[in-house]
PDB file of N, CA and C in Angstrom:
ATOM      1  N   UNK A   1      32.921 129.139 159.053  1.00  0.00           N
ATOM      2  CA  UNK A   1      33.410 127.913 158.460  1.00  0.00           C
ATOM      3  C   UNK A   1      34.708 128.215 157.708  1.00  0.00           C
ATOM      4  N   UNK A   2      35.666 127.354 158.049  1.00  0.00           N
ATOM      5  CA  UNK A   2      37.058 127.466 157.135  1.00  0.00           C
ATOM      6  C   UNK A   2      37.011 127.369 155.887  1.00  0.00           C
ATOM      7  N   UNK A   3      37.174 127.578 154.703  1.00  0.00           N
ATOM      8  CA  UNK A   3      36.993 126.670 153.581  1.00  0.00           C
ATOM      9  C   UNK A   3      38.712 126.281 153.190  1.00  0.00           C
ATOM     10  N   UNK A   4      39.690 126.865 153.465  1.00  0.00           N
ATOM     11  CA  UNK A   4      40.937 125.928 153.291  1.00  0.00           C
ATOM     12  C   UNK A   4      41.311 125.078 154.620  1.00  0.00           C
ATOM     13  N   UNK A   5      40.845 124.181 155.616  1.00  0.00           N
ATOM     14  CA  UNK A   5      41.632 124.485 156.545  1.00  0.00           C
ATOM     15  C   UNK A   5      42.906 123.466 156.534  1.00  0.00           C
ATOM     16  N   UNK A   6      43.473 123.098 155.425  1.00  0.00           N
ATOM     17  CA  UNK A   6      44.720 122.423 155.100  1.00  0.00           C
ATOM     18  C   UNK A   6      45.442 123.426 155.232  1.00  0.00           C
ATOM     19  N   UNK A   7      45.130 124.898 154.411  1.00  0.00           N
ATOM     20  CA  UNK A   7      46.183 126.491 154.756  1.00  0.00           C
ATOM     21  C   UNK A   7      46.284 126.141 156.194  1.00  0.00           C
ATOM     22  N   UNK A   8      44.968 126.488 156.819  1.00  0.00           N
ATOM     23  CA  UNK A   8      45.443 126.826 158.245  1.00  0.00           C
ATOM     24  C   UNK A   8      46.073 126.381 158.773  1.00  0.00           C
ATOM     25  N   UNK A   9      46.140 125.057 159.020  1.00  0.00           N
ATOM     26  CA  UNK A   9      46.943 123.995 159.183  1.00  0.00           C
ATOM     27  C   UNK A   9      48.446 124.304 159.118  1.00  0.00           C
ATOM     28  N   UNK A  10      48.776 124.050 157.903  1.00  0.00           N
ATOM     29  CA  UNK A  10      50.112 124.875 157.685  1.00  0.00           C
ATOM     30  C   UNK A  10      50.685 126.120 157.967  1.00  0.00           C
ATOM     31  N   UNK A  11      49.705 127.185 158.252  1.00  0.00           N
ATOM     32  CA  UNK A  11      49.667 128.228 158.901  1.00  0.00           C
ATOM     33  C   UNK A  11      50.134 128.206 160.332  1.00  0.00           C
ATOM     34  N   UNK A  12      49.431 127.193 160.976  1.00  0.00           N
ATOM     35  CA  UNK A  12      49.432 127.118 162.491  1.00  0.00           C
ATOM     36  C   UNK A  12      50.995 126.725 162.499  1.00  0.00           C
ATOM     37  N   UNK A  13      51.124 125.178 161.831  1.00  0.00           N
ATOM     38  CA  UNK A  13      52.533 124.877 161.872  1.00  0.00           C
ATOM     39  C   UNK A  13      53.814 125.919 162.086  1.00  0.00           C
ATOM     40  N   UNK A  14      53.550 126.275 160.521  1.00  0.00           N
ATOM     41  CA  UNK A  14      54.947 127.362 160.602  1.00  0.00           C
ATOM     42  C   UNK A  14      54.960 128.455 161.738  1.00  0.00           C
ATOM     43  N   UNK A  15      53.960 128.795 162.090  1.00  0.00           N
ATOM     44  CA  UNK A  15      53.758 129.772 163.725  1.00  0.00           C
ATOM     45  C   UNK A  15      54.486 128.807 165.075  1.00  0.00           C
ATOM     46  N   UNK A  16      54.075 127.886 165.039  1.00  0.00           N
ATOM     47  CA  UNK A  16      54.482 126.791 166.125  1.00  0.00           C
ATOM     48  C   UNK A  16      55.942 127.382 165.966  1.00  0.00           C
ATOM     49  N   UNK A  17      56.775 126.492 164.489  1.00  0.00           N
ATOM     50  CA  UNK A  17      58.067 126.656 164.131  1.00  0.00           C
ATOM     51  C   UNK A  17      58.691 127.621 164.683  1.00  0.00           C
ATOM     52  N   UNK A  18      58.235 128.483 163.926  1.00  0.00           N
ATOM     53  CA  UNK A  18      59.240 129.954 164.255  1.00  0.00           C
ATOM     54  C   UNK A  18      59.178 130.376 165.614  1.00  0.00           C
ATOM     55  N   UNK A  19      57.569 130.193 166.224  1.00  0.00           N
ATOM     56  CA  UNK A  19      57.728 130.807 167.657  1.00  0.00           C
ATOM     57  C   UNK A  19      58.404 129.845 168.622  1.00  0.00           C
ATOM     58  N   UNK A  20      59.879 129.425 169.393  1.00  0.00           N
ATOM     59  CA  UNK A  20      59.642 128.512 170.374  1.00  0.00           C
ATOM     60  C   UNK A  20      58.899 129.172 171.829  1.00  0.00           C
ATOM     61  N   UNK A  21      58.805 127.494 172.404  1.00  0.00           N
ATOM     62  CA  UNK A  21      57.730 127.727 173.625  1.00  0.00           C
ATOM     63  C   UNK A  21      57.930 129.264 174.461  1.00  0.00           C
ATOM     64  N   UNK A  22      57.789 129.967 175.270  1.00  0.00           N
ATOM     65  CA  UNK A  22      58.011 131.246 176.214  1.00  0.00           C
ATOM     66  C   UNK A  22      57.227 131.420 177.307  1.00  0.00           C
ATOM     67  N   UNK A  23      57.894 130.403 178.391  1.00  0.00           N
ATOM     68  CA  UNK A  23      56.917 130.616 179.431  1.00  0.00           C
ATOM     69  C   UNK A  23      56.737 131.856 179.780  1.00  0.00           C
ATOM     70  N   UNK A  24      57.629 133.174 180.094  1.00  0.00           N
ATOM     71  CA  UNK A  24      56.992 134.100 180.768  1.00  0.00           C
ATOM     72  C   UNK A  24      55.707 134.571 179.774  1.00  0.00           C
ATOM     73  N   UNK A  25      56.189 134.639 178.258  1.00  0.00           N
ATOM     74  CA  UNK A  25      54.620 134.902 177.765  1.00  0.00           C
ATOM     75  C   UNK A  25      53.554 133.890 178.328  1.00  0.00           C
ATOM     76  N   UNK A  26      53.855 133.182 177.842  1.00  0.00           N
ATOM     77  CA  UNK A  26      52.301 132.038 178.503  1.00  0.00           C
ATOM     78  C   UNK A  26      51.709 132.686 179.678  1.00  0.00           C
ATOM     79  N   UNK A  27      52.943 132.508 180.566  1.00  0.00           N
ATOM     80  CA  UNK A  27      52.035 133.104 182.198  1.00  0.00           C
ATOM     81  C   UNK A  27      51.259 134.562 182.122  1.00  0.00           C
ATOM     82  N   UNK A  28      52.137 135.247 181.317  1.00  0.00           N
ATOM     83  CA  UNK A  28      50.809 136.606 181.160  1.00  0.00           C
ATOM     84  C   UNK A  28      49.981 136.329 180.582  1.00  0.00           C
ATOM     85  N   UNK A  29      49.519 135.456 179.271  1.00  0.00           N
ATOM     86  CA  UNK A  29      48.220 135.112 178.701  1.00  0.00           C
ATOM     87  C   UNK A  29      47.042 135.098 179.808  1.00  0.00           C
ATOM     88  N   UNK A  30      48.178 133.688 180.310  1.00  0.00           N
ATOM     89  CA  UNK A  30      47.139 133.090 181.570  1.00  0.00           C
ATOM     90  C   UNK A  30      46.928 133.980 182.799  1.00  0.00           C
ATOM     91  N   UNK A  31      47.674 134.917 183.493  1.00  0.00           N
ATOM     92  CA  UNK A  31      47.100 135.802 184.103  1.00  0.00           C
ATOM     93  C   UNK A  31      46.388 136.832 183.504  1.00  0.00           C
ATOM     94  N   UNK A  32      46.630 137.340 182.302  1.00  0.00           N
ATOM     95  CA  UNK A  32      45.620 138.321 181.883  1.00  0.00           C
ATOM     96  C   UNK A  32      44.300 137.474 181.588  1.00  0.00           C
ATOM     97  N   UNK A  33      43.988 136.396 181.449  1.00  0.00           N
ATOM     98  CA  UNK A  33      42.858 135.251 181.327  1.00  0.00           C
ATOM     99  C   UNK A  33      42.148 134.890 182.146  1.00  0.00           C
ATOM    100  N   UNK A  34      42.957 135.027 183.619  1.00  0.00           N
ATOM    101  CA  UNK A  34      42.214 134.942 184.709  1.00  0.00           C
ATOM    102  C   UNK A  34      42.106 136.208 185.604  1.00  0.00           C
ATOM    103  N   UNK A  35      42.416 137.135 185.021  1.00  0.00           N
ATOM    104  CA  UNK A  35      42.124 138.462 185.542  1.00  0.00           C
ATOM    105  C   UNK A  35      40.866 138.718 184.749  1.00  0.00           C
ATOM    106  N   UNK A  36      40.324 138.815 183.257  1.00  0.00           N
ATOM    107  CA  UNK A  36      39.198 138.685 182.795  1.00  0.00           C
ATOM    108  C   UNK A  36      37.888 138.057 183.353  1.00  0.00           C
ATOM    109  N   UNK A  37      38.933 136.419 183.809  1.00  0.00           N
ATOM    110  CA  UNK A  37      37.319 135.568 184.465  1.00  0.00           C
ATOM    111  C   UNK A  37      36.884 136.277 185.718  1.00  0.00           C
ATOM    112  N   UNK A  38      37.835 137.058 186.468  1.00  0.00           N
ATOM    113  CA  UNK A  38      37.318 137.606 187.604  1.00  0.00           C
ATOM    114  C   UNK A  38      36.833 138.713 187.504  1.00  0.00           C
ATOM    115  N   UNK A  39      36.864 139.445 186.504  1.00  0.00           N
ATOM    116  CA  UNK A  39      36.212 140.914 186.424  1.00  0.00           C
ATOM    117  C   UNK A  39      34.977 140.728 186.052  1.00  0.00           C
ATOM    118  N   UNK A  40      34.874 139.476 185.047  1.00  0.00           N
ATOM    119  CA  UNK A  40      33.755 138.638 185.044  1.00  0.00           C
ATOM    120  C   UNK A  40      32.633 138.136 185.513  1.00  0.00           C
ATOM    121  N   UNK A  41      33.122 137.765 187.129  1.00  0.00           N
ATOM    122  CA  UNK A  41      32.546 136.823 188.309  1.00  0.00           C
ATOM    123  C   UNK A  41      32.551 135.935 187.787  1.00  0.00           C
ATOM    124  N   UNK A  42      33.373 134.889 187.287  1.00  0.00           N
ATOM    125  CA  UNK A  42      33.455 133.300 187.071  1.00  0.00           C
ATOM    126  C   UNK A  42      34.610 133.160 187.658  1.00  0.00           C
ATOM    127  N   UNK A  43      35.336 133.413 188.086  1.00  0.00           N
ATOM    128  CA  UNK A  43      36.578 132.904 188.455  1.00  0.00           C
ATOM    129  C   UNK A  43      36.815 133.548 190.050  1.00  0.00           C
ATOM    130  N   UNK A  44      37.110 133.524 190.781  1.00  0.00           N
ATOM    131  CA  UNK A  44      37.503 131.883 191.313  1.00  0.00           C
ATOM    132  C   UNK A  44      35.958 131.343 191.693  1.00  0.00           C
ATOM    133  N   UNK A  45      35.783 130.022 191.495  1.00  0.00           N
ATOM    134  CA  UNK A  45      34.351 129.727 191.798  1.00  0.00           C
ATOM    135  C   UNK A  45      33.980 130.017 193.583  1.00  0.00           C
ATOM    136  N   UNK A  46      33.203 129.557 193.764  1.00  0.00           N
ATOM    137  CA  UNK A  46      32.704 129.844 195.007  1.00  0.00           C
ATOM    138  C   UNK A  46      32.614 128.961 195.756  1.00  0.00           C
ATOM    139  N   UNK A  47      32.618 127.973 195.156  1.00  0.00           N
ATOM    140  CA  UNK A  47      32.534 126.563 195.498  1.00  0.00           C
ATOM    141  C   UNK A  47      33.460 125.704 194.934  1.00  0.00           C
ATOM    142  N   UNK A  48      34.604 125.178 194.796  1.00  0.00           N
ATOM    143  CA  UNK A  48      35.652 124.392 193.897  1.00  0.00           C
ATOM    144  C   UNK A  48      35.346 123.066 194.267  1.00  0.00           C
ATOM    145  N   UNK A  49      34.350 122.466 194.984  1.00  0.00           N
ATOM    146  CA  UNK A  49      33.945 120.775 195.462  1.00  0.00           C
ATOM    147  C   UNK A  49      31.993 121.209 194.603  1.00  0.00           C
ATOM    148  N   UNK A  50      31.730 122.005 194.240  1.00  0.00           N
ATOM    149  CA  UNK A  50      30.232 122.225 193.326  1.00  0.00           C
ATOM    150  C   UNK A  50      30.524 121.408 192.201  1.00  0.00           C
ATOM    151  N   UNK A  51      29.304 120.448 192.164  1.00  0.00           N
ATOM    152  CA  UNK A  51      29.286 119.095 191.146  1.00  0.00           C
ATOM    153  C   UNK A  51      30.145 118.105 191.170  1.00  0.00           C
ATOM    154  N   UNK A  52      31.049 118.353 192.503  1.00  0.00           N
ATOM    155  CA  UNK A  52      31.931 117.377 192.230  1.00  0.00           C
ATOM    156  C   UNK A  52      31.688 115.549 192.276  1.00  0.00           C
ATOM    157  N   UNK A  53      29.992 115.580 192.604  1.00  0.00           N
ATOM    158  CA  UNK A  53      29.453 114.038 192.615  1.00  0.00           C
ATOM    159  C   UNK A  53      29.271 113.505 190.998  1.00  0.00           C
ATOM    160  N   UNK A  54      28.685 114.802 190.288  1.00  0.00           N
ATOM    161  CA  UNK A  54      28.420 114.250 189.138  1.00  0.00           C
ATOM    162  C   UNK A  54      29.641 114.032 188.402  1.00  0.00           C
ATOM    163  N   UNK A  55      31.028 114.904 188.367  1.00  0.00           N
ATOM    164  CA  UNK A  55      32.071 114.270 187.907  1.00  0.00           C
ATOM    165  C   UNK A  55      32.430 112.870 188.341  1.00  0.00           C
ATOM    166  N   UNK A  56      32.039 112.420 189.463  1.00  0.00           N
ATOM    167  CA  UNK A  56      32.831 111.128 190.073  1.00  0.00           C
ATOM    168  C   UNK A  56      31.962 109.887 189.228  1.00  0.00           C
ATOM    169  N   UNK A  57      30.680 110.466 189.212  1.00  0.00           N
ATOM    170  CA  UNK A  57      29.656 109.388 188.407  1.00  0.00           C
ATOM    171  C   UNK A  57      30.060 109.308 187.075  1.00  0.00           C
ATOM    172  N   UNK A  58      30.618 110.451 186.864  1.00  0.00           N
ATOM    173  CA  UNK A  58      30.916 110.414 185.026  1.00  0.00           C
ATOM    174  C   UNK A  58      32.177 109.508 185.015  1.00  0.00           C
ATOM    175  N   UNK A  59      33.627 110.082 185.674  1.00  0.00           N
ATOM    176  CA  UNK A  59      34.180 109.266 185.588  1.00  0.00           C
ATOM    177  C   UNK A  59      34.347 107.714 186.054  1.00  0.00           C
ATOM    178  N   UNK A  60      33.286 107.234 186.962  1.00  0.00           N
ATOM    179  CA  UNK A  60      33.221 105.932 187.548  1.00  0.00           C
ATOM    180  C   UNK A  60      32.660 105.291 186.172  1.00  0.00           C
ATOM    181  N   UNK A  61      31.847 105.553 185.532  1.00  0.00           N
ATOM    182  CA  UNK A  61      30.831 105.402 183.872  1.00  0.00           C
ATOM    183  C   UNK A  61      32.133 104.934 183.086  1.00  0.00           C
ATOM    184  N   UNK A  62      33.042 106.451 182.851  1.00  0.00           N
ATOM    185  CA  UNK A  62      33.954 105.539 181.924  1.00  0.00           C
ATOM    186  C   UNK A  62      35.177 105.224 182.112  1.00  0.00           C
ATOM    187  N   UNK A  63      35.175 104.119 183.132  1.00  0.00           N
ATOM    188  CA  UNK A  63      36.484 103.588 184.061  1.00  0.00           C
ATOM    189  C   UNK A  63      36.597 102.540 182.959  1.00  0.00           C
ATOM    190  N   UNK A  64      37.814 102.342 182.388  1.00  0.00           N
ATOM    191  CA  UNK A  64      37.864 100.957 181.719  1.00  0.00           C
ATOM    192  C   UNK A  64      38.424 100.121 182.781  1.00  0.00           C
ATOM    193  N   UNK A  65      37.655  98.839 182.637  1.00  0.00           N
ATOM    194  CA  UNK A  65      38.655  97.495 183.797  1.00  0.00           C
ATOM    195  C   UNK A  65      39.329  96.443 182.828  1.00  0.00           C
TER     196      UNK A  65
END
């Protein structure tokens, strides 16, 4: 549990600030992230259409008209 998280907050901010965006970092996050899920066995699924009925029901549920 945080007990300041107004600091953090401001914490996070000034990090945002000072760091601008860096895609080539990002893309190594994200490949070192998905090099993990696969050493893992979660990544790549085995199936990428698995559950894909119950998503369609979920989102048909909260379709606004």
């Amino acid at each position: 549990m945080i007990r300041e998280p107004e600091l953090v907050r401001a914490f996070e901010a000034e990090q945002i600030r000072r760091e601008p965006p860096d895609y080539h970092r990002s893309l190594r996050i994200f490949e070192a992230l998905w090099d993990h899920g696969r050493r893992l066995g979660a990544l790549p699924p085995g199936d990428p259409l698995e559950g894909i009925e119950g998503d369609l029901r979920l989102a048909e549920a909260l379709r606004v008209r």
